[in-house]
Each structure stands twice: as C-alpha cells, then as structure tokens.
N, C-alpha and C. Protein backbone atom coordinates (compact mmCIF):
# COMPACT_ATOMS: atom_id res chain seq x y z
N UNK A 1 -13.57 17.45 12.99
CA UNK A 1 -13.15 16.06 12.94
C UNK A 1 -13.65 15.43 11.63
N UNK A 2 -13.06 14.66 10.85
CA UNK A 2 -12.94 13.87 9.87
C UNK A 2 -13.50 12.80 9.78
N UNK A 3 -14.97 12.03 9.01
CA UNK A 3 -15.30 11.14 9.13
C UNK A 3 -15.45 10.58 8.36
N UNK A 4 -15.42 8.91 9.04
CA UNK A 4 -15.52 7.74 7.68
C UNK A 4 -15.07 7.92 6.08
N UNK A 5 -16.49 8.39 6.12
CA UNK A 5 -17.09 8.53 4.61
C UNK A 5 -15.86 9.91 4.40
N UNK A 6 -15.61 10.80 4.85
CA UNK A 6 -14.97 11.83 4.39
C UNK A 6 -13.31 11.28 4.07
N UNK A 7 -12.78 10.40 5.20
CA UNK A 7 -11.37 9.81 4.55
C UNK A 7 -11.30 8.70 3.75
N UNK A 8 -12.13 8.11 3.71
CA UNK A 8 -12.47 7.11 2.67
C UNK A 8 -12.43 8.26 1.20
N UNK A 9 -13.04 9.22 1.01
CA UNK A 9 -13.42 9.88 -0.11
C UNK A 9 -11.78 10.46 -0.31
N UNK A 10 -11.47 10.94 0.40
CA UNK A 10 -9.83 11.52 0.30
C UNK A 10 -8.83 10.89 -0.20
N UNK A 11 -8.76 9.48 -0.05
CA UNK A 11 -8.34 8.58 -0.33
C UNK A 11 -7.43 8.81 -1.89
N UNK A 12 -8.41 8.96 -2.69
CA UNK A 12 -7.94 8.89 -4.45
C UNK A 12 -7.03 10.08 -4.25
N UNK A 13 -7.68 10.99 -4.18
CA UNK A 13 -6.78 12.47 -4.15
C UNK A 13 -5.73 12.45 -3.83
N UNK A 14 -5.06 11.68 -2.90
CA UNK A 14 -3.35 12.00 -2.85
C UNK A 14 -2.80 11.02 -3.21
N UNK A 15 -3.25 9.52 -3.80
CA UNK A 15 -2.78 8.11 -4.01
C UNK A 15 -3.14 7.63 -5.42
N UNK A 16 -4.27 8.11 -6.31
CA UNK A 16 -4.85 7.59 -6.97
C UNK A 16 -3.30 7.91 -8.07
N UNK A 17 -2.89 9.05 -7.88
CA UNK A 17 -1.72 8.98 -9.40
C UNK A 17 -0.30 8.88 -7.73
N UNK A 18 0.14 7.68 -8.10
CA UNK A 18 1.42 7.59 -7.01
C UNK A 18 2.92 8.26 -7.79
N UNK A 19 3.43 9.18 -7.00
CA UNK A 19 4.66 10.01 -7.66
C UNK A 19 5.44 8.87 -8.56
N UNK A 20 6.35 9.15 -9.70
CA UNK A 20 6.85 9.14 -10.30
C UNK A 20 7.92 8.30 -10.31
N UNK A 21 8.56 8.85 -8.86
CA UNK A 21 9.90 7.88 -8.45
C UNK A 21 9.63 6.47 -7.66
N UNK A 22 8.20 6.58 -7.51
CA UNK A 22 8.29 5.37 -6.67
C UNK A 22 7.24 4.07 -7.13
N UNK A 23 7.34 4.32 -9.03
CA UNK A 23 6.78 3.53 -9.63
C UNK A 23 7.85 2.46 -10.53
N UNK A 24 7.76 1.35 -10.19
CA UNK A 24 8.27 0.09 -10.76
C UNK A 24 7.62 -0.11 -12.62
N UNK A 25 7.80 -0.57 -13.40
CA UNK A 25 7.79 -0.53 -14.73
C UNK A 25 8.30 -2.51 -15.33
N UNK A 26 6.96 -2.89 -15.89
CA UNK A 26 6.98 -4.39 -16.51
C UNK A 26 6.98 -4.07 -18.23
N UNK A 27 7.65 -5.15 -18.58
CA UNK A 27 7.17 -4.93 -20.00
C UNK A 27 6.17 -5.83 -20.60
N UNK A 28 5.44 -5.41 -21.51
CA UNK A 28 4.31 -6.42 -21.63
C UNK A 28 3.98 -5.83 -22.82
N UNK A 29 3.54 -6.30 -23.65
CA UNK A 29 3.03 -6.12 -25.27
C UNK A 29 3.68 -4.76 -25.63
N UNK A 30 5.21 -4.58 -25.51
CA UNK A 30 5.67 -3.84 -26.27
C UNK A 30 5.53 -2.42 -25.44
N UNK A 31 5.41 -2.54 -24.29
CA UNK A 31 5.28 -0.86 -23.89
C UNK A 31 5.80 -1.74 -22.20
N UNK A 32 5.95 -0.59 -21.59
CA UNK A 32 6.33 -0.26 -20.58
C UNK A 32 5.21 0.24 -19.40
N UNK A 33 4.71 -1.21 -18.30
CA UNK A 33 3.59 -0.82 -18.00
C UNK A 33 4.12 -0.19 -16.08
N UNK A 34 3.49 0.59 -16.13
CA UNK A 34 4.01 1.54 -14.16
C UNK A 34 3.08 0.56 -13.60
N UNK A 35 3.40 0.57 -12.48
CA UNK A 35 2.96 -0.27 -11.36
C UNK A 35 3.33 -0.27 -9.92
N UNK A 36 2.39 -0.05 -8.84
CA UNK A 36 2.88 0.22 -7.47
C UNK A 36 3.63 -0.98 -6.41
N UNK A 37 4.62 -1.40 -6.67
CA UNK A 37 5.16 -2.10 -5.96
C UNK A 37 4.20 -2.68 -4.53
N UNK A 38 4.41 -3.70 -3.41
CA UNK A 38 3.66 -4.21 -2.70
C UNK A 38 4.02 -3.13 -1.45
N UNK A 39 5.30 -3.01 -1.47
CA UNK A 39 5.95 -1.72 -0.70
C UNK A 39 5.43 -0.42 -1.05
N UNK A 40 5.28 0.02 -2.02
CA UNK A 40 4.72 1.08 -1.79
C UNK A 40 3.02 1.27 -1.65
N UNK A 41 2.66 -0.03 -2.18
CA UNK A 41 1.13 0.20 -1.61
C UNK A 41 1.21 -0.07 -0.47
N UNK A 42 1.67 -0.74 0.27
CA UNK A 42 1.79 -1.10 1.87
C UNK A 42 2.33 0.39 2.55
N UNK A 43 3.27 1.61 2.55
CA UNK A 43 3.34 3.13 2.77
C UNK A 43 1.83 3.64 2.45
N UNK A 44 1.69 3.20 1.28
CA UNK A 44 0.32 4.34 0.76
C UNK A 44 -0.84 4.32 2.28
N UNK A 45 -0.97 2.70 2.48
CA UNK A 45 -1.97 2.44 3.07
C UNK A 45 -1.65 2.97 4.86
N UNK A 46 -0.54 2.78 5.18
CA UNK A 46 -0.13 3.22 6.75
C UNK A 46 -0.04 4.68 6.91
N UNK A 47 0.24 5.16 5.16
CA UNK A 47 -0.31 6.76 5.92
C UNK A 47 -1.97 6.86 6.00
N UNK A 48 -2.34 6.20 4.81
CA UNK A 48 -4.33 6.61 5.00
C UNK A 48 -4.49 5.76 6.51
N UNK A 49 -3.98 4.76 6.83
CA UNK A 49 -4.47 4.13 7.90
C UNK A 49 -3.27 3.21 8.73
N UNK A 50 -2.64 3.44 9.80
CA UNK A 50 -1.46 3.39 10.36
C UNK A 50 -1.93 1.78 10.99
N UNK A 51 -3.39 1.65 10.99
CA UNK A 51 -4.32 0.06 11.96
C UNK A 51 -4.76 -0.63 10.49
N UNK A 52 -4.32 -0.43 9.21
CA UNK A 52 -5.25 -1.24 8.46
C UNK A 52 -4.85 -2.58 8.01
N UNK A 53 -5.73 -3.58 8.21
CA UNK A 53 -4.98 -4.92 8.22
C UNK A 53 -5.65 -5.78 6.92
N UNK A 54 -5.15 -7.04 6.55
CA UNK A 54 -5.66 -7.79 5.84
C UNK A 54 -5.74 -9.31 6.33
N UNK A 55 -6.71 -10.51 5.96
CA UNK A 55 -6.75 -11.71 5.59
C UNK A 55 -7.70 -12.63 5.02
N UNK A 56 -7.19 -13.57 4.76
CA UNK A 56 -7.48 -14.16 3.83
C UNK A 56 -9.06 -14.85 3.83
N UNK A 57 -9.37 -15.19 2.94
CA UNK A 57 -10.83 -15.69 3.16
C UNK A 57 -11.01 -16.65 3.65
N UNK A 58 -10.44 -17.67 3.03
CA UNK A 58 -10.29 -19.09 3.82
C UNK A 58 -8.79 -19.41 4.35
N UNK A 59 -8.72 -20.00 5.20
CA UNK A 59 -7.86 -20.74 6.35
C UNK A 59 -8.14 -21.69 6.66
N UNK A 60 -7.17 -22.92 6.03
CA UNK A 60 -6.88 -24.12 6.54
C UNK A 60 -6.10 -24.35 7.34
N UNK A 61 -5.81 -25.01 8.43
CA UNK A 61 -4.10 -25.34 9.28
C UNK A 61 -3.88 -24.02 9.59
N UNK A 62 -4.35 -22.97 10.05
CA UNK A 62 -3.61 -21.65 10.37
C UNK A 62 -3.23 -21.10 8.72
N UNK A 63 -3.15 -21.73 7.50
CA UNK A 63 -2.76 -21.15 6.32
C UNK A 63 -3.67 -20.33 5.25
N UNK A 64 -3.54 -19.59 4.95
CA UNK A 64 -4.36 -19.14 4.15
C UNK A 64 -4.80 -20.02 2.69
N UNK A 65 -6.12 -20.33 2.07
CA UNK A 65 -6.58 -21.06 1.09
C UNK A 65 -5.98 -20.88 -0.27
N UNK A 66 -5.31 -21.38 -0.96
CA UNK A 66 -4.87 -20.82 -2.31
C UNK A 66 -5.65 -21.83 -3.04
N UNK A 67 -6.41 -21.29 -4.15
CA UNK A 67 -6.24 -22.27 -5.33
C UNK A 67 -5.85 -22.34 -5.89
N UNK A 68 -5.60 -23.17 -6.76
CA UNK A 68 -5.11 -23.53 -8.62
C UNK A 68 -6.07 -23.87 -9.58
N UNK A 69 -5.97 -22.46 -10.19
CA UNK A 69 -7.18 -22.55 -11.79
C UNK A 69 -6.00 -22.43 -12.41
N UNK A 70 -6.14 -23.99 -13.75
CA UNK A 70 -5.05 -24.36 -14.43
C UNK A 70 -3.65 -24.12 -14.44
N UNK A 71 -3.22 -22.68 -14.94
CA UNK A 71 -1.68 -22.52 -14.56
C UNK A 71 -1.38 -21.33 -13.86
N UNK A 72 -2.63 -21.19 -13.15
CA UNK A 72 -2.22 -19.83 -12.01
C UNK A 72 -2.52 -20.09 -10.46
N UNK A 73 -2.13 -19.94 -9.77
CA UNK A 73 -2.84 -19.71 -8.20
C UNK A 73 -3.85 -18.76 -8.63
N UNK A 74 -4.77 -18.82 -7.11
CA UNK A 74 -5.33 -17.68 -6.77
C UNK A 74 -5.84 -17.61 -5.11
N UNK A 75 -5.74 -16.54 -4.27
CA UNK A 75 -6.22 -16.23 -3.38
C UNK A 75 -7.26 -14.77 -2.95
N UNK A 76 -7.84 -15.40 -2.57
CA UNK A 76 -9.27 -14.09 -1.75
C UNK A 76 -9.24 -13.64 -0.72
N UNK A 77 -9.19 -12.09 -0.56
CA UNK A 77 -8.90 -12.14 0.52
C UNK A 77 -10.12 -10.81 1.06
N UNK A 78 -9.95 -10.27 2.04
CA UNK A 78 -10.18 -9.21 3.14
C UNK A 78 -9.32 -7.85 3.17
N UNK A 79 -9.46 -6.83 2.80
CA UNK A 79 -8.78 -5.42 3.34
C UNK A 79 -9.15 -4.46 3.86
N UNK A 80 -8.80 -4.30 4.94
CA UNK A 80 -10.11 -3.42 5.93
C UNK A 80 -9.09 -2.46 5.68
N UNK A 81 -9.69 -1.11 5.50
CA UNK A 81 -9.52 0.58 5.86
C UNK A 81 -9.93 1.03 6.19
N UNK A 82 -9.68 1.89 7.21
CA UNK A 82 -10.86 3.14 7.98
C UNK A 82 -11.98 2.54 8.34
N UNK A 83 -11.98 1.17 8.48
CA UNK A 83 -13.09 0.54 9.11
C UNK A 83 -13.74 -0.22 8.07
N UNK A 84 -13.66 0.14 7.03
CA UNK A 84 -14.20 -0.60 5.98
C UNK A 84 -13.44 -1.73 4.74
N UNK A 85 -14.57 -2.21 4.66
CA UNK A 85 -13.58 -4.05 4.20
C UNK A 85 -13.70 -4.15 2.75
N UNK A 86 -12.70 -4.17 2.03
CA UNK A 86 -13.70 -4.89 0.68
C UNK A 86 -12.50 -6.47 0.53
N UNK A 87 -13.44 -6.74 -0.66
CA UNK A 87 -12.74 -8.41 -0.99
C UNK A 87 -11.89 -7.97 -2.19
N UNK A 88 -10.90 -8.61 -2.30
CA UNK A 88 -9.83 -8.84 -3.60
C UNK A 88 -9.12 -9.78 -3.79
N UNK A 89 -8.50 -9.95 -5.27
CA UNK A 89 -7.87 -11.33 -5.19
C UNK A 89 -6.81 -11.67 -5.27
N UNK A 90 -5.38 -12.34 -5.40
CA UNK A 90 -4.16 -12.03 -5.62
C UNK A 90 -4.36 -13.17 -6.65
N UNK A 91 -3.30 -12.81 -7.81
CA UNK A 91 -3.65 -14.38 -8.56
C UNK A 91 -1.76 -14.39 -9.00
N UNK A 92 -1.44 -15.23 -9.71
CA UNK A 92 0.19 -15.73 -9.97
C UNK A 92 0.03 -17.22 -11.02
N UNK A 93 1.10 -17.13 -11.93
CA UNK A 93 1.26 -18.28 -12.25
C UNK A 93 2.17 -19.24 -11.39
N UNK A 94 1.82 -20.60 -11.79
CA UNK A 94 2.17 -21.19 -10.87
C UNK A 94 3.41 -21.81 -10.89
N UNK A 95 4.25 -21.34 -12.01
CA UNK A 95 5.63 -21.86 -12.34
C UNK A 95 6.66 -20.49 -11.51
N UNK A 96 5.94 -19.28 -10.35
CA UNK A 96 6.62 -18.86 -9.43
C UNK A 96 7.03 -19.05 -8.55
N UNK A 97 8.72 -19.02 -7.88
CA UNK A 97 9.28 -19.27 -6.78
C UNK A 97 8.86 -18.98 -5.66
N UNK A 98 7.78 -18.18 -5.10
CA UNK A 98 7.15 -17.78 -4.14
C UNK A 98 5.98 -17.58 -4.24
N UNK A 99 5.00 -18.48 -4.44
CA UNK A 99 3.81 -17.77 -4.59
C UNK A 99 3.14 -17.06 -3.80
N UNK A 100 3.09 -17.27 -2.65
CA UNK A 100 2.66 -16.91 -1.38
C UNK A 100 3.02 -15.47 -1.55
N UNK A 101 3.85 -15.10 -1.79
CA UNK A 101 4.21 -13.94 -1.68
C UNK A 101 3.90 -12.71 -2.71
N UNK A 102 3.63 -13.56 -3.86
CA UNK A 102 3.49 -13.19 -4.89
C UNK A 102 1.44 -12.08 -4.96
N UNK A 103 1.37 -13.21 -4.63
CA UNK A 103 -0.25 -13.42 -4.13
C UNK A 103 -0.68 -12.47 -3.39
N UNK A 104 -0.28 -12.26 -2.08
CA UNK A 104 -0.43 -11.19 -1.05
C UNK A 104 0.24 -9.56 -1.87
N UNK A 105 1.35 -9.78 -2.15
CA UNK A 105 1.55 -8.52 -2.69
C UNK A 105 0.15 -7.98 -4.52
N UNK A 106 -0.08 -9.24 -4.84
CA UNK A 106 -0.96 -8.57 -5.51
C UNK A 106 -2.50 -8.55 -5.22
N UNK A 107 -2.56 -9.35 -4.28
CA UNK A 107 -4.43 -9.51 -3.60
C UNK A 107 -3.64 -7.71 -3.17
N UNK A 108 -3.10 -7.05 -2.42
CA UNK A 108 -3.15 -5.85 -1.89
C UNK A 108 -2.80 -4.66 -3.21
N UNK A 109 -2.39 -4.69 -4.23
CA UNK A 109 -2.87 -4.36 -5.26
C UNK A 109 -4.07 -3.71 -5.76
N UNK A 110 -4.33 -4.97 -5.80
CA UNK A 110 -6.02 -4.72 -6.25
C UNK A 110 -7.14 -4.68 -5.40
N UNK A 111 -7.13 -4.80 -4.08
CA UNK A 111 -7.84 -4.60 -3.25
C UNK A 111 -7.90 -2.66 -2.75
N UNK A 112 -6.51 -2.37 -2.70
CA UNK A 112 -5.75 -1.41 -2.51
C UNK A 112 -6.22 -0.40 -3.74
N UNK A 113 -7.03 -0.72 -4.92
CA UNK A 113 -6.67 0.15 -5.90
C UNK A 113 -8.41 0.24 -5.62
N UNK A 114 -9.19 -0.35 -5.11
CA UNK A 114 -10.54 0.01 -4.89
C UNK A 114 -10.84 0.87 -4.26
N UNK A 115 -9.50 0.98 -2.82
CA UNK A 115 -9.94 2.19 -2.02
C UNK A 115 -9.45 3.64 -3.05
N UNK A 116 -8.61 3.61 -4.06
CA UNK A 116 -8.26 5.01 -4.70
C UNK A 116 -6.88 4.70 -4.74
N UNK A 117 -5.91 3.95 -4.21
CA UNK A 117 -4.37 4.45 -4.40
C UNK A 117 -3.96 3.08 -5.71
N UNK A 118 -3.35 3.90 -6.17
CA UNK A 118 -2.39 3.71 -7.77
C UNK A 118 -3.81 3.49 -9.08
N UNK A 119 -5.19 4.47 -8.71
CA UNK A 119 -5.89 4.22 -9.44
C UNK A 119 -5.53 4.56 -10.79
N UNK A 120 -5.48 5.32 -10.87
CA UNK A 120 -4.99 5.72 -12.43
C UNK A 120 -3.55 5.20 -13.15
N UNK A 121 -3.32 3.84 -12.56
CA UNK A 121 -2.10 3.78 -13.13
C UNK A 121 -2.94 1.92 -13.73
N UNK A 122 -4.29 1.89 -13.35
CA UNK A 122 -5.13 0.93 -13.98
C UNK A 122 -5.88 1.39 -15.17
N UNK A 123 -6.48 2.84 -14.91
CA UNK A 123 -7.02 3.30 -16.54
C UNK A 123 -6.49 3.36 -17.75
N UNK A 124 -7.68 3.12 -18.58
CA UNK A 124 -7.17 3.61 -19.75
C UNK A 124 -7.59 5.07 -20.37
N UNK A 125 -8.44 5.65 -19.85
CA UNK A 125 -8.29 6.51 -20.00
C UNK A 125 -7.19 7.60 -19.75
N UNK A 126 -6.89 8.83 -20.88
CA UNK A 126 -5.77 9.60 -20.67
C UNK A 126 -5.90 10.70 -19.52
N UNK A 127 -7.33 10.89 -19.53
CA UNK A 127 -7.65 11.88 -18.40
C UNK A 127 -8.18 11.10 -17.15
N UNK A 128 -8.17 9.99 -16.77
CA UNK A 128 -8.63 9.48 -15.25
C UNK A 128 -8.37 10.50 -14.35
C-alpha cells in the first residue's frame, strides 16, 4: 500500500512535464509561452486525487474574498491533495470579463504546480 508521503512524491513524475497536446501557448515578450490550461490541471489533479478539493481563504456573504492591488485582483486560497493543503494565489487584471473565473483557474495553477504538475513548464532551467 502507498503512502502519503509516497504519492505526494509521485506526483512530479507523471505531471511535472504535461504531454504536448494538451498544452495551450500565450505570447508574451516575443516567444511563445506553454501553459496548463485550468482543465487540464483540474484532469491532472482527479487522476492524483479523484476527492481533492479547494477554497478560498476568506469568505464574505457565502463569496469568496477578492482583492484589488491597483490594476489586478487577487485571491488566496486552499488546495488540499492526498490530504495535504498548501496556500496559493490566483491574481488577474482587472479590466477582465470574468474575474472570478479567471482567478480560480489560476489560484489552481499555481497552487497545483507546488504539488509537481506542469512543473517544468515554470522553469527556466533547460534540464528541470
């Protein structure tokens, strides 16, 4: 049997470089940057963990807390895996049609890239 600490560690190994076809692409200073869609980090995570949930740090009215630092949102949140939680943040400018949405798909991002999946598509190194 498989524990904690052992699927937690497994984690990078099949997620940290996400296949090929199921990477989205921004442009930004002249290059072409890969990036794991909110959909496919949301697959990544139901195969490592079929129960793993998220929310937000603060809750007002049933809503989750957003702020506004100058021309971006930002929200904090909670991502539990395999039992274990870490904090991350989603952030957006604020001239987006959805922020809410915006937010959650990237608080799980980067929360998501702590446990190991789409890690290497954050390095700069050539060998991560």
């Amino acid at each position: 049997m498989t524990t904690q600490p052992e699927a937690l560690a497994a984690i990078p190994g099949k997620h940290a470089q996400p296949a090929a076809d199921t990477l989205a692409y921004l442009p930004k200073g002249g290059a072409q940057l890969a990036y794991m869609g909110h959909a496919e980090v949301t697959l990544a995570l139901i195969e490592v963990d079929p129960l793993w949930t998220w929310e937000p740090l603060g809750i007002v009215d049933g809503v989750p807390v957003i702020l506004k630092e100058q021309n971006r949102f930002v929200m904090w949140a909670r991502l539990t895996v395999l039992g274990k939680t870490i904090v991350g943040v989603g952030t957006c400018e604020t001239r987006k049609g959805d922020p809410e949405k915006e937010l959650i798909g990237d608080f799980l991002r980067n929360a998501a890239m702590r446990f190991g999946i789409g890690t290497k598509l954050w390095s700069k190194a050539t060998d991560a």
